[in-house]
N, C-alpha and C. Protein backbone atom coordinates (compact mmCIF):
# COMPACT_ATOMS: atom_id res chain seq x y z
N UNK A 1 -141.62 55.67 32.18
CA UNK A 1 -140.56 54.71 32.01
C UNK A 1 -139.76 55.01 30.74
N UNK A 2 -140.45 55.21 29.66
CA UNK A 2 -140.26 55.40 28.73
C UNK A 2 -139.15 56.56 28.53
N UNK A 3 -139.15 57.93 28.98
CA UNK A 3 -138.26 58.71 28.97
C UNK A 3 -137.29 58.83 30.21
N UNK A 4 -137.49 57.89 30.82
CA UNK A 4 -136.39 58.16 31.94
C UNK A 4 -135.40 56.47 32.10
N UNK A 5 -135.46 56.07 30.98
CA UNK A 5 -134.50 54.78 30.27
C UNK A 5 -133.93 55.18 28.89
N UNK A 6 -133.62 53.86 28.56
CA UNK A 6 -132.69 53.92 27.09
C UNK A 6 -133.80 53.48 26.57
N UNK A 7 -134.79 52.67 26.84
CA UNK A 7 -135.83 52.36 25.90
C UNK A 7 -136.40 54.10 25.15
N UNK A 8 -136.47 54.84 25.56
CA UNK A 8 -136.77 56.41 24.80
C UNK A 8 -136.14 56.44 23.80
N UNK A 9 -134.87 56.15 23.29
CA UNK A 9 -133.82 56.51 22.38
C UNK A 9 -134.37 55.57 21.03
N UNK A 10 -134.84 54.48 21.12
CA UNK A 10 -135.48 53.59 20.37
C UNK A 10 -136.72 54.23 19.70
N UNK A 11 -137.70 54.54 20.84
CA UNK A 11 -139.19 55.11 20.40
C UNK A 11 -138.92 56.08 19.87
N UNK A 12 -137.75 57.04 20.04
CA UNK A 12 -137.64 58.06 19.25
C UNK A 12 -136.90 57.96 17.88
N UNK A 13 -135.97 57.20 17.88
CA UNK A 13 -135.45 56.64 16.34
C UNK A 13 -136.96 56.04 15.39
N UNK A 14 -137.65 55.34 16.18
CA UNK A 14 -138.61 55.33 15.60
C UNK A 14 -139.82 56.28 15.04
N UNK A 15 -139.68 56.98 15.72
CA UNK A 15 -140.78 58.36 15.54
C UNK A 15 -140.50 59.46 14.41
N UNK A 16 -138.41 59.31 14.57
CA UNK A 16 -138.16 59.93 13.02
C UNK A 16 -138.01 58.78 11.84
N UNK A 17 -138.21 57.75 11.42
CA UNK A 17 -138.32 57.18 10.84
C UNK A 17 -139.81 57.41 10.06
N UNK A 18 -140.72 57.32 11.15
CA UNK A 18 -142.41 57.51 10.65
C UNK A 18 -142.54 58.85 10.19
N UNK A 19 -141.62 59.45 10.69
CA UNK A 19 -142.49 61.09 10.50
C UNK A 19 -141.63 60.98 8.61
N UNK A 20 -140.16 60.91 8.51
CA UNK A 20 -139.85 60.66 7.18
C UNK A 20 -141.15 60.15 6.30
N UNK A 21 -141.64 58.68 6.69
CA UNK A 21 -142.15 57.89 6.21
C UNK A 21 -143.33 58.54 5.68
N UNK A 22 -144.11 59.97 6.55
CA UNK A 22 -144.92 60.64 6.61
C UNK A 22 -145.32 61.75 5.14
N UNK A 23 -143.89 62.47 5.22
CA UNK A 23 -143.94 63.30 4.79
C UNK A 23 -143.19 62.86 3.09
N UNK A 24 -143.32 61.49 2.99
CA UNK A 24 -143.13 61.67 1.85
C UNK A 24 -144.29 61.16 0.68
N UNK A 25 -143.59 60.54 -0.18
CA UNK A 25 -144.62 59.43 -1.31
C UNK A 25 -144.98 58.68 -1.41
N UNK A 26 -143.98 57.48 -0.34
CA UNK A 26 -144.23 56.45 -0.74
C UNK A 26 -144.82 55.76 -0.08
N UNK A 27 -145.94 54.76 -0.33
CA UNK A 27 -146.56 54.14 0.70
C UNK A 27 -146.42 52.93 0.85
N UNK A 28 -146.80 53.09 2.42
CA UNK A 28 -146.11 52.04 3.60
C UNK A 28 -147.27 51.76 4.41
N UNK A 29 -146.93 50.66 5.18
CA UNK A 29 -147.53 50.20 6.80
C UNK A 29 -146.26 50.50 7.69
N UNK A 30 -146.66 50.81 9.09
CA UNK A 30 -146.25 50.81 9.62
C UNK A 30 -146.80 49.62 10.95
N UNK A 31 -146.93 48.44 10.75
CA UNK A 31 -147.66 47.63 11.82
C UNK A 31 -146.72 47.70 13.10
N UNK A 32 -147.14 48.03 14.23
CA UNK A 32 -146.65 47.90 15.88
C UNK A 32 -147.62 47.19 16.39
N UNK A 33 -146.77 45.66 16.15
CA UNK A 33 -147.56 44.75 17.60
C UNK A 33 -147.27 44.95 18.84
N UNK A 34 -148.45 44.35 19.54
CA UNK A 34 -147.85 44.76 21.37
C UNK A 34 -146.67 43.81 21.39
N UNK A 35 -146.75 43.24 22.94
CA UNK A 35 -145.63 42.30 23.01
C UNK A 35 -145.64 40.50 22.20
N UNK A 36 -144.75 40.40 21.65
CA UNK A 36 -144.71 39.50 20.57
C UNK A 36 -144.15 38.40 21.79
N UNK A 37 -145.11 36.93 21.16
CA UNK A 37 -145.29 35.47 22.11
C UNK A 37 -144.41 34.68 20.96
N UNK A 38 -144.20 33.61 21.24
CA UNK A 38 -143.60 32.28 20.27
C UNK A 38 -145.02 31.44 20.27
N UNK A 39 -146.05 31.48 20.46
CA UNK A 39 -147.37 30.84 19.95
C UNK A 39 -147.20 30.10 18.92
N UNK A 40 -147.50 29.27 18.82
CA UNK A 40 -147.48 28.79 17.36
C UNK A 40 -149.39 28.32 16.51
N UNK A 41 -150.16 28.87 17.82
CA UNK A 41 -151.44 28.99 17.79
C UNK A 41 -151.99 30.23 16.79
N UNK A 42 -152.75 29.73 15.70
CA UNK A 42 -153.14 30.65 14.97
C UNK A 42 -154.35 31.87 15.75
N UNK A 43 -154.02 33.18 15.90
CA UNK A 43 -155.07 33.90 16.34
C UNK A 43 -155.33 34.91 15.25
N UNK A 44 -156.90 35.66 15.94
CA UNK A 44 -157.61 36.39 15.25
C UNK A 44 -157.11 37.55 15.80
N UNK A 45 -156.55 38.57 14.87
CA UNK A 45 -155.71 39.62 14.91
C UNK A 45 -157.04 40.86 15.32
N UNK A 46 -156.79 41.49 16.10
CA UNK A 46 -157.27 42.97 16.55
C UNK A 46 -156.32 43.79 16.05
N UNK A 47 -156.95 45.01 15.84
CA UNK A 47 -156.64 45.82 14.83
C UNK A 47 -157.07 47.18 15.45
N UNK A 48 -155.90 48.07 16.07
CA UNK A 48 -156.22 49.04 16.74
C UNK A 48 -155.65 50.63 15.65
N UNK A 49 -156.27 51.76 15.43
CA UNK A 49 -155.62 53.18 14.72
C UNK A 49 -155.62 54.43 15.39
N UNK A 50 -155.38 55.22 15.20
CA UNK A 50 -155.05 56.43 15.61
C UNK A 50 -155.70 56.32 16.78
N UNK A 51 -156.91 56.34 16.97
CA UNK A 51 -157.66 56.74 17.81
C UNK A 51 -157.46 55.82 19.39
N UNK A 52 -156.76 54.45 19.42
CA UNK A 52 -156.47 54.07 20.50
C UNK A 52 -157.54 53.09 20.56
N UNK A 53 -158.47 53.07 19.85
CA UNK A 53 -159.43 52.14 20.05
C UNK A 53 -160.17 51.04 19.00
N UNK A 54 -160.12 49.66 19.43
CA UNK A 54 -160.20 49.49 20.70
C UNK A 54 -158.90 49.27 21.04
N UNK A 55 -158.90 49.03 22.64
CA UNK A 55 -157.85 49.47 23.48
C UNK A 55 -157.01 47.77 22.93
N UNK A 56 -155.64 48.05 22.97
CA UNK A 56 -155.24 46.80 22.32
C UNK A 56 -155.26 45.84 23.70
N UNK A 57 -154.68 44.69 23.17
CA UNK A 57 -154.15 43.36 24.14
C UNK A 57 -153.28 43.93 24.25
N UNK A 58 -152.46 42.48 25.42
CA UNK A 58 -151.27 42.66 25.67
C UNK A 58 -150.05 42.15 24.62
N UNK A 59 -150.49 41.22 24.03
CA UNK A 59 -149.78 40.44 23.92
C UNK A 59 -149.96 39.68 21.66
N UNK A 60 -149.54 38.99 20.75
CA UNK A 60 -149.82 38.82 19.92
C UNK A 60 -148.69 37.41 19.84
N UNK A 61 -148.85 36.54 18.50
CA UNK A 61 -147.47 35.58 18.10
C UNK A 61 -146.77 36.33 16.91
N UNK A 62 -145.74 35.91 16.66
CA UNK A 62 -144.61 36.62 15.96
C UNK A 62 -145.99 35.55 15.17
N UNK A 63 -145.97 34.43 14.45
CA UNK A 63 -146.42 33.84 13.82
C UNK A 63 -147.85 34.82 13.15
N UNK A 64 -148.64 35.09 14.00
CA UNK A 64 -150.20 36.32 13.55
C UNK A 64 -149.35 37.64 12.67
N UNK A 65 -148.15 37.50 13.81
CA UNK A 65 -147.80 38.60 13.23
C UNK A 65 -147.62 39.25 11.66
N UNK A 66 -146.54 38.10 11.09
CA UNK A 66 -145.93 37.45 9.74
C UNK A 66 -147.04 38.06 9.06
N UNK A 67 -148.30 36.99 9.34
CA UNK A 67 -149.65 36.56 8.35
C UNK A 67 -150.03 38.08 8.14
N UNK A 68 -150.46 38.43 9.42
CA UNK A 68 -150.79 40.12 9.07
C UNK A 68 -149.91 40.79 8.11
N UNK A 69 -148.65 41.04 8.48
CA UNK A 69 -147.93 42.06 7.48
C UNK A 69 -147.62 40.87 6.49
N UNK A 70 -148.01 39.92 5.92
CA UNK A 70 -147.76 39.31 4.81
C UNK A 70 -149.76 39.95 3.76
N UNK A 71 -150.50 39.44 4.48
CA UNK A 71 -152.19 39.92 4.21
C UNK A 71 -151.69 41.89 4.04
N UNK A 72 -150.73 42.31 4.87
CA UNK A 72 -151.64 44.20 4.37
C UNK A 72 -150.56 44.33 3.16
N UNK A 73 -149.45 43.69 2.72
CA UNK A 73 -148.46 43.32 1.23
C UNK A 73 -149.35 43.13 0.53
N UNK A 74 -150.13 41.73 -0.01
CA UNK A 74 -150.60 40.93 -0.78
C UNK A 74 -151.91 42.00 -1.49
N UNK A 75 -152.53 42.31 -0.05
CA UNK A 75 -153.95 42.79 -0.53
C UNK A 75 -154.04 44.78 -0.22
N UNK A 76 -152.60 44.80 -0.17
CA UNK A 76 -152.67 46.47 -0.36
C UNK A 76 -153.47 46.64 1.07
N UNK A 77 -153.58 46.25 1.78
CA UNK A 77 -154.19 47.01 3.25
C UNK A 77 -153.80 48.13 4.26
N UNK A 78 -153.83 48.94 4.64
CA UNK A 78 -154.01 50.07 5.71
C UNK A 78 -152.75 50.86 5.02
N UNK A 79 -152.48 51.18 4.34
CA UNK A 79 -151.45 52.17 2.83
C UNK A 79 -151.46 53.22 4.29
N UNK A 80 -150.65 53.76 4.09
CA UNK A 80 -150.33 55.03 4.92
C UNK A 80 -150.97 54.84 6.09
N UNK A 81 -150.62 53.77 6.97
CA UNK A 81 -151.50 54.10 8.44
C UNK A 81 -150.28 52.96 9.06
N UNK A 82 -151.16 53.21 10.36
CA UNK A 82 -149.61 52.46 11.45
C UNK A 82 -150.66 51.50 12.09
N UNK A 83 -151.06 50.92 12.05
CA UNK A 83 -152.38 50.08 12.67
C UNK A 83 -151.20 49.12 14.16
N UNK A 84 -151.59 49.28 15.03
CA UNK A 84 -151.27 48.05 16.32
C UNK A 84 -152.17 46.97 16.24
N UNK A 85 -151.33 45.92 16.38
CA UNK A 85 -151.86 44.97 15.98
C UNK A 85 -151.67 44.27 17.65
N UNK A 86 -152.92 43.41 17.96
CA UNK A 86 -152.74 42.65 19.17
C UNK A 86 -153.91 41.27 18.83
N UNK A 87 -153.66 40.37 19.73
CA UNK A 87 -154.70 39.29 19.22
C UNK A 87 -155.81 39.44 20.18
N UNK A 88 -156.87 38.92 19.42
CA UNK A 88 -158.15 39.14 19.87
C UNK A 88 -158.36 38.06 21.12
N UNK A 89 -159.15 38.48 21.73
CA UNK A 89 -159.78 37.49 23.01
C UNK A 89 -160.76 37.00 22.80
């Protein structure tokens, strides 16, 4: 789907963004939640890396979301990594 839409043109603006982000100094998160809910229900964030596992959810709240990338700011968490974030079951 992905390369045979306009959604490709996105994932790939994104992909040179990270690889910049990569090859330089400065450190970053890169958090990618799955698909973002209007929840206003606090959940327990899953936390997926390189490796794909564990396999994420579908789904997360913009609200978990915030808290997370506000928590990997505050307390210096996952510095140079791209962690997917999905909520736990």
């Amino acid at each position: 789907m992905i390369k045979n839409s306009n959604i490709g043109v996105a994932y790939y603006d994104h992909e040179l963004q990270e690889c910049f982000l990569q090859n330089s100094s400065v450190n970053f998160t890169v958090v990618r939640p799955v698909g973002l809910t209007n929840s206003s229900q606090e959940q327990t964030i899953q936390v997926t890396l390189e490796n794909n596992m564990p396999k994420p959810k579908l789904t997360i709240s913009r609200l978990s979301t915030a808290k997370f990338m506000l928590d990997c700011l505050e307390h210096h968490l996952f510095i140079r990594k791209k962690p997917i974030i999905s909520a736990q079951s």
